[in-house]
Protein backbone atom coordinates (compact mmCIF):
# COMPACT_ATOMS: atom_id res chain seq x y z
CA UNK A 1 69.19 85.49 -6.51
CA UNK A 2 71.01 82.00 -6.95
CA UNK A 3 72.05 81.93 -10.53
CA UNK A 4 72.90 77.83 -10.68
CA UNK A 5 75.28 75.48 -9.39
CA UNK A 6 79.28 76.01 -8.80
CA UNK A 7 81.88 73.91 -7.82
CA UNK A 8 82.40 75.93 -4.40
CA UNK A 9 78.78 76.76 -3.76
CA UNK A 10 78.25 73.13 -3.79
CA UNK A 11 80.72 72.01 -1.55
CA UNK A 12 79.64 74.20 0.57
CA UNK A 13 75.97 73.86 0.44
CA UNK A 14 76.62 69.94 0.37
CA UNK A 15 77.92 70.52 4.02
CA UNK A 16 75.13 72.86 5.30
CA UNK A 17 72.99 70.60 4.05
CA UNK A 18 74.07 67.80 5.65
CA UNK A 19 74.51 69.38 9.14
CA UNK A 20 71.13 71.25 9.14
CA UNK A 21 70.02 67.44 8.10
CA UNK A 22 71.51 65.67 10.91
CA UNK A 23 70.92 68.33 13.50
CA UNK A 24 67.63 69.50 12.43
CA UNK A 25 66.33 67.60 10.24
CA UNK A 26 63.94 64.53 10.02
CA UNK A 27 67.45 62.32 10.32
CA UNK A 28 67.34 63.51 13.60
CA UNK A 29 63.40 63.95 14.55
CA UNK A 30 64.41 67.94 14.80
CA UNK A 31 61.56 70.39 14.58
CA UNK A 32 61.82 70.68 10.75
CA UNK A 33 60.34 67.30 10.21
CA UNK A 34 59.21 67.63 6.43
CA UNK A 35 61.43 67.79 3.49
CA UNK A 36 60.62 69.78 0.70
CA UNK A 37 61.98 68.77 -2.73
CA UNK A 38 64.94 70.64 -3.95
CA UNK A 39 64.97 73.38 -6.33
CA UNK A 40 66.08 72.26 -10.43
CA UNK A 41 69.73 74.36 -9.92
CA UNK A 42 70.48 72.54 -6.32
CA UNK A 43 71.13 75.86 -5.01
CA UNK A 44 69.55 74.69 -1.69
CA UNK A 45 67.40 72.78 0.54
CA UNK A 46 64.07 74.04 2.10
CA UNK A 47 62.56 72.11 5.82
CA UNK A 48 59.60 72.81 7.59
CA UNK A 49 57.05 71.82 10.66
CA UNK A 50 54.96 69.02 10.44
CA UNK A 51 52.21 72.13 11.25
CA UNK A 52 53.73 74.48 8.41
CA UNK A 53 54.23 77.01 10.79
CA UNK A 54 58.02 77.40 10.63
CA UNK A 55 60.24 77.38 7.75
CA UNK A 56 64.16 76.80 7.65
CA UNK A 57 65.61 77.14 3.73
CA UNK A 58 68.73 76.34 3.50
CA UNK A 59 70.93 78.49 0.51
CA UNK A 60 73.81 79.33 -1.76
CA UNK A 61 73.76 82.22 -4.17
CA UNK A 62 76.44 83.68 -6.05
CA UNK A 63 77.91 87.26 -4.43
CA UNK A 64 78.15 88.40 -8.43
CA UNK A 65 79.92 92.04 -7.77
CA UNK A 66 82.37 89.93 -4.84
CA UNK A 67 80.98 92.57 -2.47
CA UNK A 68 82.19 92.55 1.28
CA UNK A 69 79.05 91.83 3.47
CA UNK A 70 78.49 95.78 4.30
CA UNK A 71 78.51 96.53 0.53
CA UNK A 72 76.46 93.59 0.04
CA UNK A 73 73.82 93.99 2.51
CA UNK A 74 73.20 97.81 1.14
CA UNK A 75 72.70 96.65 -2.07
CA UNK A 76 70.91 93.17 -1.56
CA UNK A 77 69.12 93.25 1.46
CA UNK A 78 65.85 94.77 1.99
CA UNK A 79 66.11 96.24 5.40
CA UNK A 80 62.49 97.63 5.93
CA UNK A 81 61.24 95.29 8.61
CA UNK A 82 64.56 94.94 10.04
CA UNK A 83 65.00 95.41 13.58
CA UNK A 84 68.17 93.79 14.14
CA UNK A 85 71.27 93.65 11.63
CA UNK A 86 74.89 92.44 12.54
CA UNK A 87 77.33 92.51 10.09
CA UNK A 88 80.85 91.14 10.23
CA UNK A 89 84.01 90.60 7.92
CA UNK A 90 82.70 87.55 6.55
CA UNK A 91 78.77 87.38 7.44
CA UNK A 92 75.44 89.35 8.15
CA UNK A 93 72.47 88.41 9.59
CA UNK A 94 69.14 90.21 10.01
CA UNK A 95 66.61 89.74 11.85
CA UNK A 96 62.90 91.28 11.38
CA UNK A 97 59.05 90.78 12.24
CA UNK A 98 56.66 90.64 8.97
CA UNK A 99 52.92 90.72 10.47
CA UNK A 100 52.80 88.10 12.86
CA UNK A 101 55.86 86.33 11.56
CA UNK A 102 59.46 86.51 12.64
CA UNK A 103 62.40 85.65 10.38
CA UNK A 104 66.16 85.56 10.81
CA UNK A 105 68.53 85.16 7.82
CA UNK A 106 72.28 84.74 7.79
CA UNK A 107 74.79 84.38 4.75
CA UNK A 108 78.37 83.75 5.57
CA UNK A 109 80.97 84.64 3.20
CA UNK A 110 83.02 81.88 2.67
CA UNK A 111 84.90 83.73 -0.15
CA UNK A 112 83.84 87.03 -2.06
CA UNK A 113 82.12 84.69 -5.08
CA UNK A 114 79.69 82.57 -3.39
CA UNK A 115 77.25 83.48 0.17
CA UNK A 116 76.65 80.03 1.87
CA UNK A 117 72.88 81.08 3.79
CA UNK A 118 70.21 79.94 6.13
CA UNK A 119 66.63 81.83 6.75
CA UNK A 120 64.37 80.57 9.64
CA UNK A 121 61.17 81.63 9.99
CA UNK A 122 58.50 81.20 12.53
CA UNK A 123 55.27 82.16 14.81
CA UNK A 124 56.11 85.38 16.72
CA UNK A 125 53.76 84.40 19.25
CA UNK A 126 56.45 81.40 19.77
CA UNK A 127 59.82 83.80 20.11
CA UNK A 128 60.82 81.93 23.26
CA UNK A 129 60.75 78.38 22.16
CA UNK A 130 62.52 79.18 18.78
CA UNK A 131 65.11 81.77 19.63
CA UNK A 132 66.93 78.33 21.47
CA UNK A 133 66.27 76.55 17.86
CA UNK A 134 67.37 79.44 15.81
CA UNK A 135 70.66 80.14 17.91
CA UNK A 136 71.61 76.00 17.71
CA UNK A 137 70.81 76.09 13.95
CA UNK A 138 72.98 79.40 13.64
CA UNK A 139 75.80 77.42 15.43
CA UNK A 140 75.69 74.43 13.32
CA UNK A 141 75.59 76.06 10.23
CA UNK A 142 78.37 78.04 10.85
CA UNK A 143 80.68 74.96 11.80
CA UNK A 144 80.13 73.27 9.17
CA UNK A 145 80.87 76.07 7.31
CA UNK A 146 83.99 76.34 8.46
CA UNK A 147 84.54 72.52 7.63
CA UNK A 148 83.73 73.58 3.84
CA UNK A 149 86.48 75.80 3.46
């Protein structure tokens, strides 16, 4: 849903970015080793394995009703395949199996105009060596977050 570049979304996707970069990244020889060119309205940044097999995109999109994350996850999110879903004051995340693929999205709230995100996904068959990746990335992401503020 991004809709194109603001001020705030930028700044804060500038320091996602650059986090999920230096600790996951090819800066840092994490498991996302390839780059994929960024999208025309530099609403985010999409890594994956070498392999292909796992995914990490990197997002900003624009909360257009300013919806708190419950509202905003009802009307947003699809939760079908969901089989875990946290949602706080200022975040969700969801997490879901889609045939032999897991994914986990979050979106942080940083204010009620702008969702700063991250969606991994990856190999079910591999749960235990990513849920250690996913967690760090999760962890990261939300720091810098904070930073962007």
């Amino acid at each position: 849903m991004p809709l194109g570049p603001s001020s705030t979304r930028a700044g804060a996707m500038g320091h996602l970015l650059e986090s999920a970069i230096r600790s996951h990244g090819r800066v840092s020889g994490g498991p996302f080793s390839v780059q994929e060119p960024p999208p025309e309205n530099g609403d985010g940044q999409t890594f994956h394995t070498a392999d292909g097999r796992a995914e990490l995109t990197i997002y900003g999109t624009n909360n257009l009703h300013s919806e708190e994350p419950q509202a905003y996850v009802q009307h947003n999110v699809s939760l079908c395949d969901v089989t875990y879903k946290k949602i706080g004051a200022d975040f969700y995340a969801v997490f879901g199996t889609r045939g032999a693929t897991i994914y986990y999205e979050r979106c942080n709230f940083p204010n009620m105009d702008v969702l700063s995100c991250f969606y991994v996904s990856y190999p079910a068959a591999e749960k235990a060596k990513w849920d250690a990746i996913v967690t760090r990335i999760g962890q990261s992401l939300r720091f810098a977050l904070r930073g962007s503020q």
